[in-house]
PDB file of N, CA and C in Angstrom:
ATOM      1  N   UNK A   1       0.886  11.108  15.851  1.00  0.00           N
ATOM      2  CA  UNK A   1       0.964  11.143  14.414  1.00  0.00           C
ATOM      3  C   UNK A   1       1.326   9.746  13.922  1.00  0.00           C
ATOM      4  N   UNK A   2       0.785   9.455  12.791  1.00  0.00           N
ATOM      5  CA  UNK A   2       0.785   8.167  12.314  1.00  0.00           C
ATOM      6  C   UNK A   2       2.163   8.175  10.865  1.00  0.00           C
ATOM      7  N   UNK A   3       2.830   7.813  10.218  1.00  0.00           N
ATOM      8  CA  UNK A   3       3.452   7.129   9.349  1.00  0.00           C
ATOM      9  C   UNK A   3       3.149   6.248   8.728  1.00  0.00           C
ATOM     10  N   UNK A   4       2.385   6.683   7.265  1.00  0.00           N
ATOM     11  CA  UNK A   4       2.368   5.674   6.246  1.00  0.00           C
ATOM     12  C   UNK A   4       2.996   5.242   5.024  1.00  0.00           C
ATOM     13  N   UNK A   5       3.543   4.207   5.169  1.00  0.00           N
ATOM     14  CA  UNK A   5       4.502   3.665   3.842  1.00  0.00           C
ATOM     15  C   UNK A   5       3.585   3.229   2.725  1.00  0.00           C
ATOM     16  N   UNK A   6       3.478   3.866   1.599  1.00  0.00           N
ATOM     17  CA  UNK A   6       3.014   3.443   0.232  1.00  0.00           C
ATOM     18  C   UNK A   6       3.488   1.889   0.076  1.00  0.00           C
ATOM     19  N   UNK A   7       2.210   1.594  -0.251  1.00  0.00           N
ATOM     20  CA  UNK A   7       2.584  -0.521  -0.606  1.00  0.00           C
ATOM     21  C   UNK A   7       1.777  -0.638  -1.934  1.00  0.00           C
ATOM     22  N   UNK A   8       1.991  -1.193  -2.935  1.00  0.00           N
ATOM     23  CA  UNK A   8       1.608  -1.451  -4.371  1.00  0.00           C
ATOM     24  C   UNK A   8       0.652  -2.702  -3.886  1.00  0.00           C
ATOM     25  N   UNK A   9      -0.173  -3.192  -4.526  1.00  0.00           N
ATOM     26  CA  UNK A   9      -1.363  -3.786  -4.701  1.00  0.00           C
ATOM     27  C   UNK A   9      -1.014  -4.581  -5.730  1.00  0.00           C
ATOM     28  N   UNK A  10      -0.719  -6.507  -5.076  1.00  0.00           N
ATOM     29  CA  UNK A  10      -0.524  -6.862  -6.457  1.00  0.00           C
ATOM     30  C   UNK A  10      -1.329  -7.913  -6.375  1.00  0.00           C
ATOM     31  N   UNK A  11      -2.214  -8.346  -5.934  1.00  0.00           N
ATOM     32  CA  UNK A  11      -3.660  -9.321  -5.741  1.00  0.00           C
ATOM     33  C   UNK A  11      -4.467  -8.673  -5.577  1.00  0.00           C
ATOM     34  N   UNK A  12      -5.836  -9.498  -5.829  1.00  0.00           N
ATOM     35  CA  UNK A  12      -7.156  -8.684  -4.936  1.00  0.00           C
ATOM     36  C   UNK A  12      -7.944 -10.014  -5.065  1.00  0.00           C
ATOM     37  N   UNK A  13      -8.418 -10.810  -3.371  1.00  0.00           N
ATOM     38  CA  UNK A  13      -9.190 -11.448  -3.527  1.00  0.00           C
ATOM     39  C   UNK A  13     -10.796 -10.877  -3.142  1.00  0.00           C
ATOM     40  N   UNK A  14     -11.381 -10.760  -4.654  1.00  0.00           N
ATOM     41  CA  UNK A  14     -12.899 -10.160  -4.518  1.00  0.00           C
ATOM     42  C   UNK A  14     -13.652 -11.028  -3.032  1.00  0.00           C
ATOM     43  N   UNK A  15     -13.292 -12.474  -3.397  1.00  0.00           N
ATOM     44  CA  UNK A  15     -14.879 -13.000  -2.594  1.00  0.00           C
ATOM     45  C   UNK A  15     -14.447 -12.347  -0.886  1.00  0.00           C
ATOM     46  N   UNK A  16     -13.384 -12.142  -0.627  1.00  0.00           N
ATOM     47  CA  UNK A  16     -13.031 -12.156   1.066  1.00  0.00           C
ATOM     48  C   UNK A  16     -12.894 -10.510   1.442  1.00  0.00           C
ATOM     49  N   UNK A  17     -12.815  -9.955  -0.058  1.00  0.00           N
ATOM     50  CA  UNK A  17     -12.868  -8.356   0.698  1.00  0.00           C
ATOM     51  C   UNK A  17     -11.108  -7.780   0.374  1.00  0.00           C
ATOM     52  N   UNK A  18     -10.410  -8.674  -0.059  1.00  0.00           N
ATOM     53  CA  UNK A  18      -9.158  -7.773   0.351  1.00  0.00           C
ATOM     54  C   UNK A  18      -7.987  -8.149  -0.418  1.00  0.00           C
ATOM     55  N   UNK A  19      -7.428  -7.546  -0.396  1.00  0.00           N
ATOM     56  CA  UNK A  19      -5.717  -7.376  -1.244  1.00  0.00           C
ATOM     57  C   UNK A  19      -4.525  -7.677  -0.616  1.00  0.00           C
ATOM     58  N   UNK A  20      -3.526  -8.182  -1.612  1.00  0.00           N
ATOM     59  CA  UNK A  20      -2.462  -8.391  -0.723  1.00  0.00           C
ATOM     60  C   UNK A  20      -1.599  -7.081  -1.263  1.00  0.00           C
ATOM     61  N   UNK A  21      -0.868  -6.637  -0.258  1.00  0.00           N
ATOM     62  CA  UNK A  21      -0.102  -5.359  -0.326  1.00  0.00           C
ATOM     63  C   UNK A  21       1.471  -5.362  -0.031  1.00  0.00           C
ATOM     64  N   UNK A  22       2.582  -5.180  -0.923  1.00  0.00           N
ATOM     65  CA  UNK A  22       3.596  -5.042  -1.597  1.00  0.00           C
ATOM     66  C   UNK A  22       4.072  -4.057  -0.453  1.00  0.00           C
ATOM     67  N   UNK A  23       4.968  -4.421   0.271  1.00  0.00           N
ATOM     68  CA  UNK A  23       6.093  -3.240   1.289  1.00  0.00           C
ATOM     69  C   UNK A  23       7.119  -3.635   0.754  1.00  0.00           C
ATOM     70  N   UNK A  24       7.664  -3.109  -0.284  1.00  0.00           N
ATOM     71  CA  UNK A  24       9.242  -3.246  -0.515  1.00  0.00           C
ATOM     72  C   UNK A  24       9.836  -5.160  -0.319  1.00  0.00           C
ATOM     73  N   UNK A  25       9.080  -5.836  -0.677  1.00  0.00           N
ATOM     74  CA  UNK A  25       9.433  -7.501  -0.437  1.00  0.00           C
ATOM     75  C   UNK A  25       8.342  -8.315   0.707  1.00  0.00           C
ATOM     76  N   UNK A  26       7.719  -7.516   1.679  1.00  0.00           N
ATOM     77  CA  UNK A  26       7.091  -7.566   2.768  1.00  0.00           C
ATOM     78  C   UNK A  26       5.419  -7.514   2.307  1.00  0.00           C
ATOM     79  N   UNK A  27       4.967  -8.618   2.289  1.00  0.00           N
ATOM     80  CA  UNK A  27       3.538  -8.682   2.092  1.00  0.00           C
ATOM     81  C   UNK A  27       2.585  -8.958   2.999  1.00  0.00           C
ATOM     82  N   UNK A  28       1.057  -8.254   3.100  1.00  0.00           N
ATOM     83  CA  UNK A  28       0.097  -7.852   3.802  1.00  0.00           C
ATOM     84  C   UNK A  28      -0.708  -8.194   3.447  1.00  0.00           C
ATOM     85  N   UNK A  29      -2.113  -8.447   3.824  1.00  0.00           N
ATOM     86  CA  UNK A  29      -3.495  -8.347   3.170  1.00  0.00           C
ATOM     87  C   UNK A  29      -4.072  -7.157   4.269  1.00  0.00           C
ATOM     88  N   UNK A  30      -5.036  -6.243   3.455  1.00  0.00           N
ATOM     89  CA  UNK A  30      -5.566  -4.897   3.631  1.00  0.00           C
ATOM     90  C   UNK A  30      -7.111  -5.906   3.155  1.00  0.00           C
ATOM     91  N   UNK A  31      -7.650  -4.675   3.534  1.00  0.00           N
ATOM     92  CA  UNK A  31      -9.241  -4.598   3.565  1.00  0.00           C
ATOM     93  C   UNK A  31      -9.590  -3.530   2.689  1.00  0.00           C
ATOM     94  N   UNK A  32     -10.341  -3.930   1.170  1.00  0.00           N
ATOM     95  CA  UNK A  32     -10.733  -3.319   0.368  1.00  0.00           C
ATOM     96  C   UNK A  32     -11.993  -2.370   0.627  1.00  0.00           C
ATOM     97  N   UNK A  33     -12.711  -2.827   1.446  1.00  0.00           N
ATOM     98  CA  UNK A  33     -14.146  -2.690   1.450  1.00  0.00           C
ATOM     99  C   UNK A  33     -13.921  -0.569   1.475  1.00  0.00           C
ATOM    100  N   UNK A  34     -13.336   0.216   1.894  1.00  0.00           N
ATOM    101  CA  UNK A  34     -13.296   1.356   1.740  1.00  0.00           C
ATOM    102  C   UNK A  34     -13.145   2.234   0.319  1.00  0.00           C
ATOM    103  N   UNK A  35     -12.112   1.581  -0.113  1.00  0.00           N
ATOM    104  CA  UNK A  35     -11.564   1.915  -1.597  1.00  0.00           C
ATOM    105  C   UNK A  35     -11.694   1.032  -2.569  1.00  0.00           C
ATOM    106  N   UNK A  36     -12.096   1.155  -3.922  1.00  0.00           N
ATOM    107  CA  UNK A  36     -11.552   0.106  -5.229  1.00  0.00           C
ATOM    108  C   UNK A  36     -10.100   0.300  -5.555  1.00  0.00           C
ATOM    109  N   UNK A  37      -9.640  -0.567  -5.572  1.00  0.00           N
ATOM    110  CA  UNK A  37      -7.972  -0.535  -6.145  1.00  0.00           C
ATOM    111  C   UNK A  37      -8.128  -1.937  -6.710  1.00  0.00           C
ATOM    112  N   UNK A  38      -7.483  -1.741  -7.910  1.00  0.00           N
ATOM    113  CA  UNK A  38      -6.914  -3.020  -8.966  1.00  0.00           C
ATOM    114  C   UNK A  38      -5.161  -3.224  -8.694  1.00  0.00           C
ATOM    115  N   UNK A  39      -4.648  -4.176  -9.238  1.00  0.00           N
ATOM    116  CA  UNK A  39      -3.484  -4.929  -9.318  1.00  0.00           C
ATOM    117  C   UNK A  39      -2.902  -3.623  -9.643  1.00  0.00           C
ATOM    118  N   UNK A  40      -1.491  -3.539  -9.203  1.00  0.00           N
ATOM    119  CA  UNK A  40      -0.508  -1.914  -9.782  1.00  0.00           C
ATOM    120  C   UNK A  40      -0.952  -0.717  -8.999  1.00  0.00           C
ATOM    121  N   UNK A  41      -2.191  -0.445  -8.291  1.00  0.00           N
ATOM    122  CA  UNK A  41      -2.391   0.574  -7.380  1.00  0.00           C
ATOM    123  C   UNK A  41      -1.584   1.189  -6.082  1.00  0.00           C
ATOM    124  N   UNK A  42      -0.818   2.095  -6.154  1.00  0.00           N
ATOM    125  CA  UNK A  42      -0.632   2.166  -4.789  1.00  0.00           C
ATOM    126  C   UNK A  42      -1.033   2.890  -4.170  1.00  0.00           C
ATOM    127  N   UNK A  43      -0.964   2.548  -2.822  1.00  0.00           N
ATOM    128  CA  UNK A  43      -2.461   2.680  -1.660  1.00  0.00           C
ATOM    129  C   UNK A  43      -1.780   3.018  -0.571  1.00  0.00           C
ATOM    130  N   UNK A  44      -2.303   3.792   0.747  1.00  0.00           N
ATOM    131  CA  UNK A  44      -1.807   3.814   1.727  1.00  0.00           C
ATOM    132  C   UNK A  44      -2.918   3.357   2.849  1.00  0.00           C
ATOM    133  N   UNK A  45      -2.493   1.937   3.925  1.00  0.00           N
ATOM    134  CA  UNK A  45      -3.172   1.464   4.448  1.00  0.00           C
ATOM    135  C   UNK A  45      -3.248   1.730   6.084  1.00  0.00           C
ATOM    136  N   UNK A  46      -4.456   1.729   6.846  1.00  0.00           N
ATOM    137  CA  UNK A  46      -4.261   2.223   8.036  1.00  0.00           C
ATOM    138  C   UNK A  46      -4.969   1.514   8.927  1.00  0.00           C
ATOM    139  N   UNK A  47      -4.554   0.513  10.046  1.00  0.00           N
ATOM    140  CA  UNK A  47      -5.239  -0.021  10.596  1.00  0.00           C
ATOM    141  C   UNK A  47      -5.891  -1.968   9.771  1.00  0.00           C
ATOM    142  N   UNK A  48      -4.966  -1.831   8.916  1.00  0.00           N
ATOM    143  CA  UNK A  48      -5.632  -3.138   7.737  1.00  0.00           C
ATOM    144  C   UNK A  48      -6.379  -2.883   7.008  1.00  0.00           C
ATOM    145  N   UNK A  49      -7.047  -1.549   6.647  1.00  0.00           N
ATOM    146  CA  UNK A  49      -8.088  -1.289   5.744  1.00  0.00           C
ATOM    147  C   UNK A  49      -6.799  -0.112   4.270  1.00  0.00           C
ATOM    148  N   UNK A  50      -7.339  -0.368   3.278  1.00  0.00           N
ATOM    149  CA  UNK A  50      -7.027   0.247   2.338  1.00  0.00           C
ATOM    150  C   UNK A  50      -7.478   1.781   2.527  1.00  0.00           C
ATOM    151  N   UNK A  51      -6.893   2.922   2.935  1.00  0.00           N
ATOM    152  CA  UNK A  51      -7.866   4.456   3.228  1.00  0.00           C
ATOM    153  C   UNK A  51      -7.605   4.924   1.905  1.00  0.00           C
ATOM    154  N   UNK A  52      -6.241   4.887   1.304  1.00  0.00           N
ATOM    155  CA  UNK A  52      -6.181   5.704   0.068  1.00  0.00           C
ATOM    156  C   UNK A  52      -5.436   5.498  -1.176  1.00  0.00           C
ATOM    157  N   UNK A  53      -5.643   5.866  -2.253  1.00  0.00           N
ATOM    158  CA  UNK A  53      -5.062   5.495  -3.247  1.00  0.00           C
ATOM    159  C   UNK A  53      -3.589   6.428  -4.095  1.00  0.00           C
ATOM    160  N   UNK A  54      -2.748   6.722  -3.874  1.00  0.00           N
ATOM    161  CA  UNK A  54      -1.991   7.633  -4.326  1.00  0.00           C
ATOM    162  C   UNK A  54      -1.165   7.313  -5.745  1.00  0.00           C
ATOM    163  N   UNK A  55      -0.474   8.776  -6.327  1.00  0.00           N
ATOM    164  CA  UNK A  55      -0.542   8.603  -7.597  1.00  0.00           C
ATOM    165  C   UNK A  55       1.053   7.709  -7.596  1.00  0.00           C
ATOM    166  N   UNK A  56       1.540   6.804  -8.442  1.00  0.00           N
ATOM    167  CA  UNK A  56       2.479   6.147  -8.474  1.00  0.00           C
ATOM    168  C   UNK A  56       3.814   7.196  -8.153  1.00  0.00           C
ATOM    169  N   UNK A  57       4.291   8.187  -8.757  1.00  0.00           N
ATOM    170  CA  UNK A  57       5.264   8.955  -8.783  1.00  0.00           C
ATOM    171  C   UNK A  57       5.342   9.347  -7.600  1.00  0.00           C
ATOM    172  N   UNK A  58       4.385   9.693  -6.620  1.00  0.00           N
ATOM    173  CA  UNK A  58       4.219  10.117  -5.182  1.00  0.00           C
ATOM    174  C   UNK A  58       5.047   9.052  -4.180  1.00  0.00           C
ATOM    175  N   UNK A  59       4.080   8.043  -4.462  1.00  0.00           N
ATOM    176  CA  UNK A  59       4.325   6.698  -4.109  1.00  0.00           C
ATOM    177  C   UNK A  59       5.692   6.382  -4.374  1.00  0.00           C
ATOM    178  N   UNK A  60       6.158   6.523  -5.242  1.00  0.00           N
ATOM    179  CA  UNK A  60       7.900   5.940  -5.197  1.00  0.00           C
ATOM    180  C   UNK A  60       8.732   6.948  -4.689  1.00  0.00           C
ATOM    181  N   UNK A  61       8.323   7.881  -4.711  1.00  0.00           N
ATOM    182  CA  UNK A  61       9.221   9.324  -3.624  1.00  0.00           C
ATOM    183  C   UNK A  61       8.817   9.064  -2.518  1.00  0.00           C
ATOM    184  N   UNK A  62       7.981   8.861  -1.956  1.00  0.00           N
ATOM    185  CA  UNK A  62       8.152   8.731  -0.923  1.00  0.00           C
ATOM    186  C   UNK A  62       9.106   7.044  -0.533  1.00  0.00           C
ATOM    187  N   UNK A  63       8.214   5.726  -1.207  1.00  0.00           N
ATOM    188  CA  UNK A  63       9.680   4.677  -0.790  1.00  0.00           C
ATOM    189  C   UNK A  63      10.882   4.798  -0.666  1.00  0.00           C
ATOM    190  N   UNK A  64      11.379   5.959  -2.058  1.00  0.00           N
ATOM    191  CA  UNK A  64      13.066   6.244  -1.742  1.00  0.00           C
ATOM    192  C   UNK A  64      13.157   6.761  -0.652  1.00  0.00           C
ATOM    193  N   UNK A  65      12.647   7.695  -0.486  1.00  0.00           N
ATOM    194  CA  UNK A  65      12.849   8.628   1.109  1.00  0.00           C
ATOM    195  C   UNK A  65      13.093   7.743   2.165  1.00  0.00           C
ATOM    196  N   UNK A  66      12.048   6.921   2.271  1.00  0.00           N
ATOM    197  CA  UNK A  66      12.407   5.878   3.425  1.00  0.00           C
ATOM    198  C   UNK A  66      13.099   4.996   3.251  1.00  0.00           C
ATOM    199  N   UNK A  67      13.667   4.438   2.419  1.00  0.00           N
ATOM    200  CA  UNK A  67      14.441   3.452   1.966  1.00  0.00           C
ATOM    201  C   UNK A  67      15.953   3.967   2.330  1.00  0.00           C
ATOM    202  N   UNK A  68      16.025   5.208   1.947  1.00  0.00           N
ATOM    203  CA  UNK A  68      17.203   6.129   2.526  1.00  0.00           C
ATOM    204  C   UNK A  68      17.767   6.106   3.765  1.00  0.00           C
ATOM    205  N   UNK A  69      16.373   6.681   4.284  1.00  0.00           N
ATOM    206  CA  UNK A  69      16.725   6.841   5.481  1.00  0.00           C
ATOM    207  C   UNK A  69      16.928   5.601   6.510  1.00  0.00           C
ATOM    208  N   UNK A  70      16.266   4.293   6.231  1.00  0.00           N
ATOM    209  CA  UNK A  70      16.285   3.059   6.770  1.00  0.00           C
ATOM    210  C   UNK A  70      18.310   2.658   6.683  1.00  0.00           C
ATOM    211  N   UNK A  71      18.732   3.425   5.849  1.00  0.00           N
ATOM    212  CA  UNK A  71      20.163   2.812   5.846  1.00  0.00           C
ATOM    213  C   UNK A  71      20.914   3.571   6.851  1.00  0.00           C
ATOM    214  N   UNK A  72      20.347   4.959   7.283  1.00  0.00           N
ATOM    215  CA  UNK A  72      21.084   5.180   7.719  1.00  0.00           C
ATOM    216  C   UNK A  72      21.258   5.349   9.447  1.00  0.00           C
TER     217      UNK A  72
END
């Protein structure tokens, strides 16, 4: 089983294919070519590719959850 952390989308370079992706301070570039996502999207990424787009409120319940649990 895999574990994915919701990361916000706050670039997107069109010409190369891909986005940079927001982990709580921790930034990534993902691979757009699966999904469209704009700046403010959050996405859950698998393997470096963007697979999905989830709704923001989801997305921040789940960061607290892990953010939680990372303290303890």
């Amino acid at each position: 089983m895999c574990l994915a952390i919701p990361g916000k989308v706050v670039s997107i370079d069109k010409e190369k294919g891909f986005a940079t992706v927001n982990y709580s301070g921790e930034q990534r570039k993902a691979s757009t070519q699966l999904v469209e996502v704009k700046p403010g999207d959050y996405v859950i990424v698998q393997a470096q590719f963007i697979i999905q787009k989830i709704p923001k409120k989801e997305a921040l319940e789940a960061i607290k959850v892990w953010q939680e649990n990372e303290k303890k």
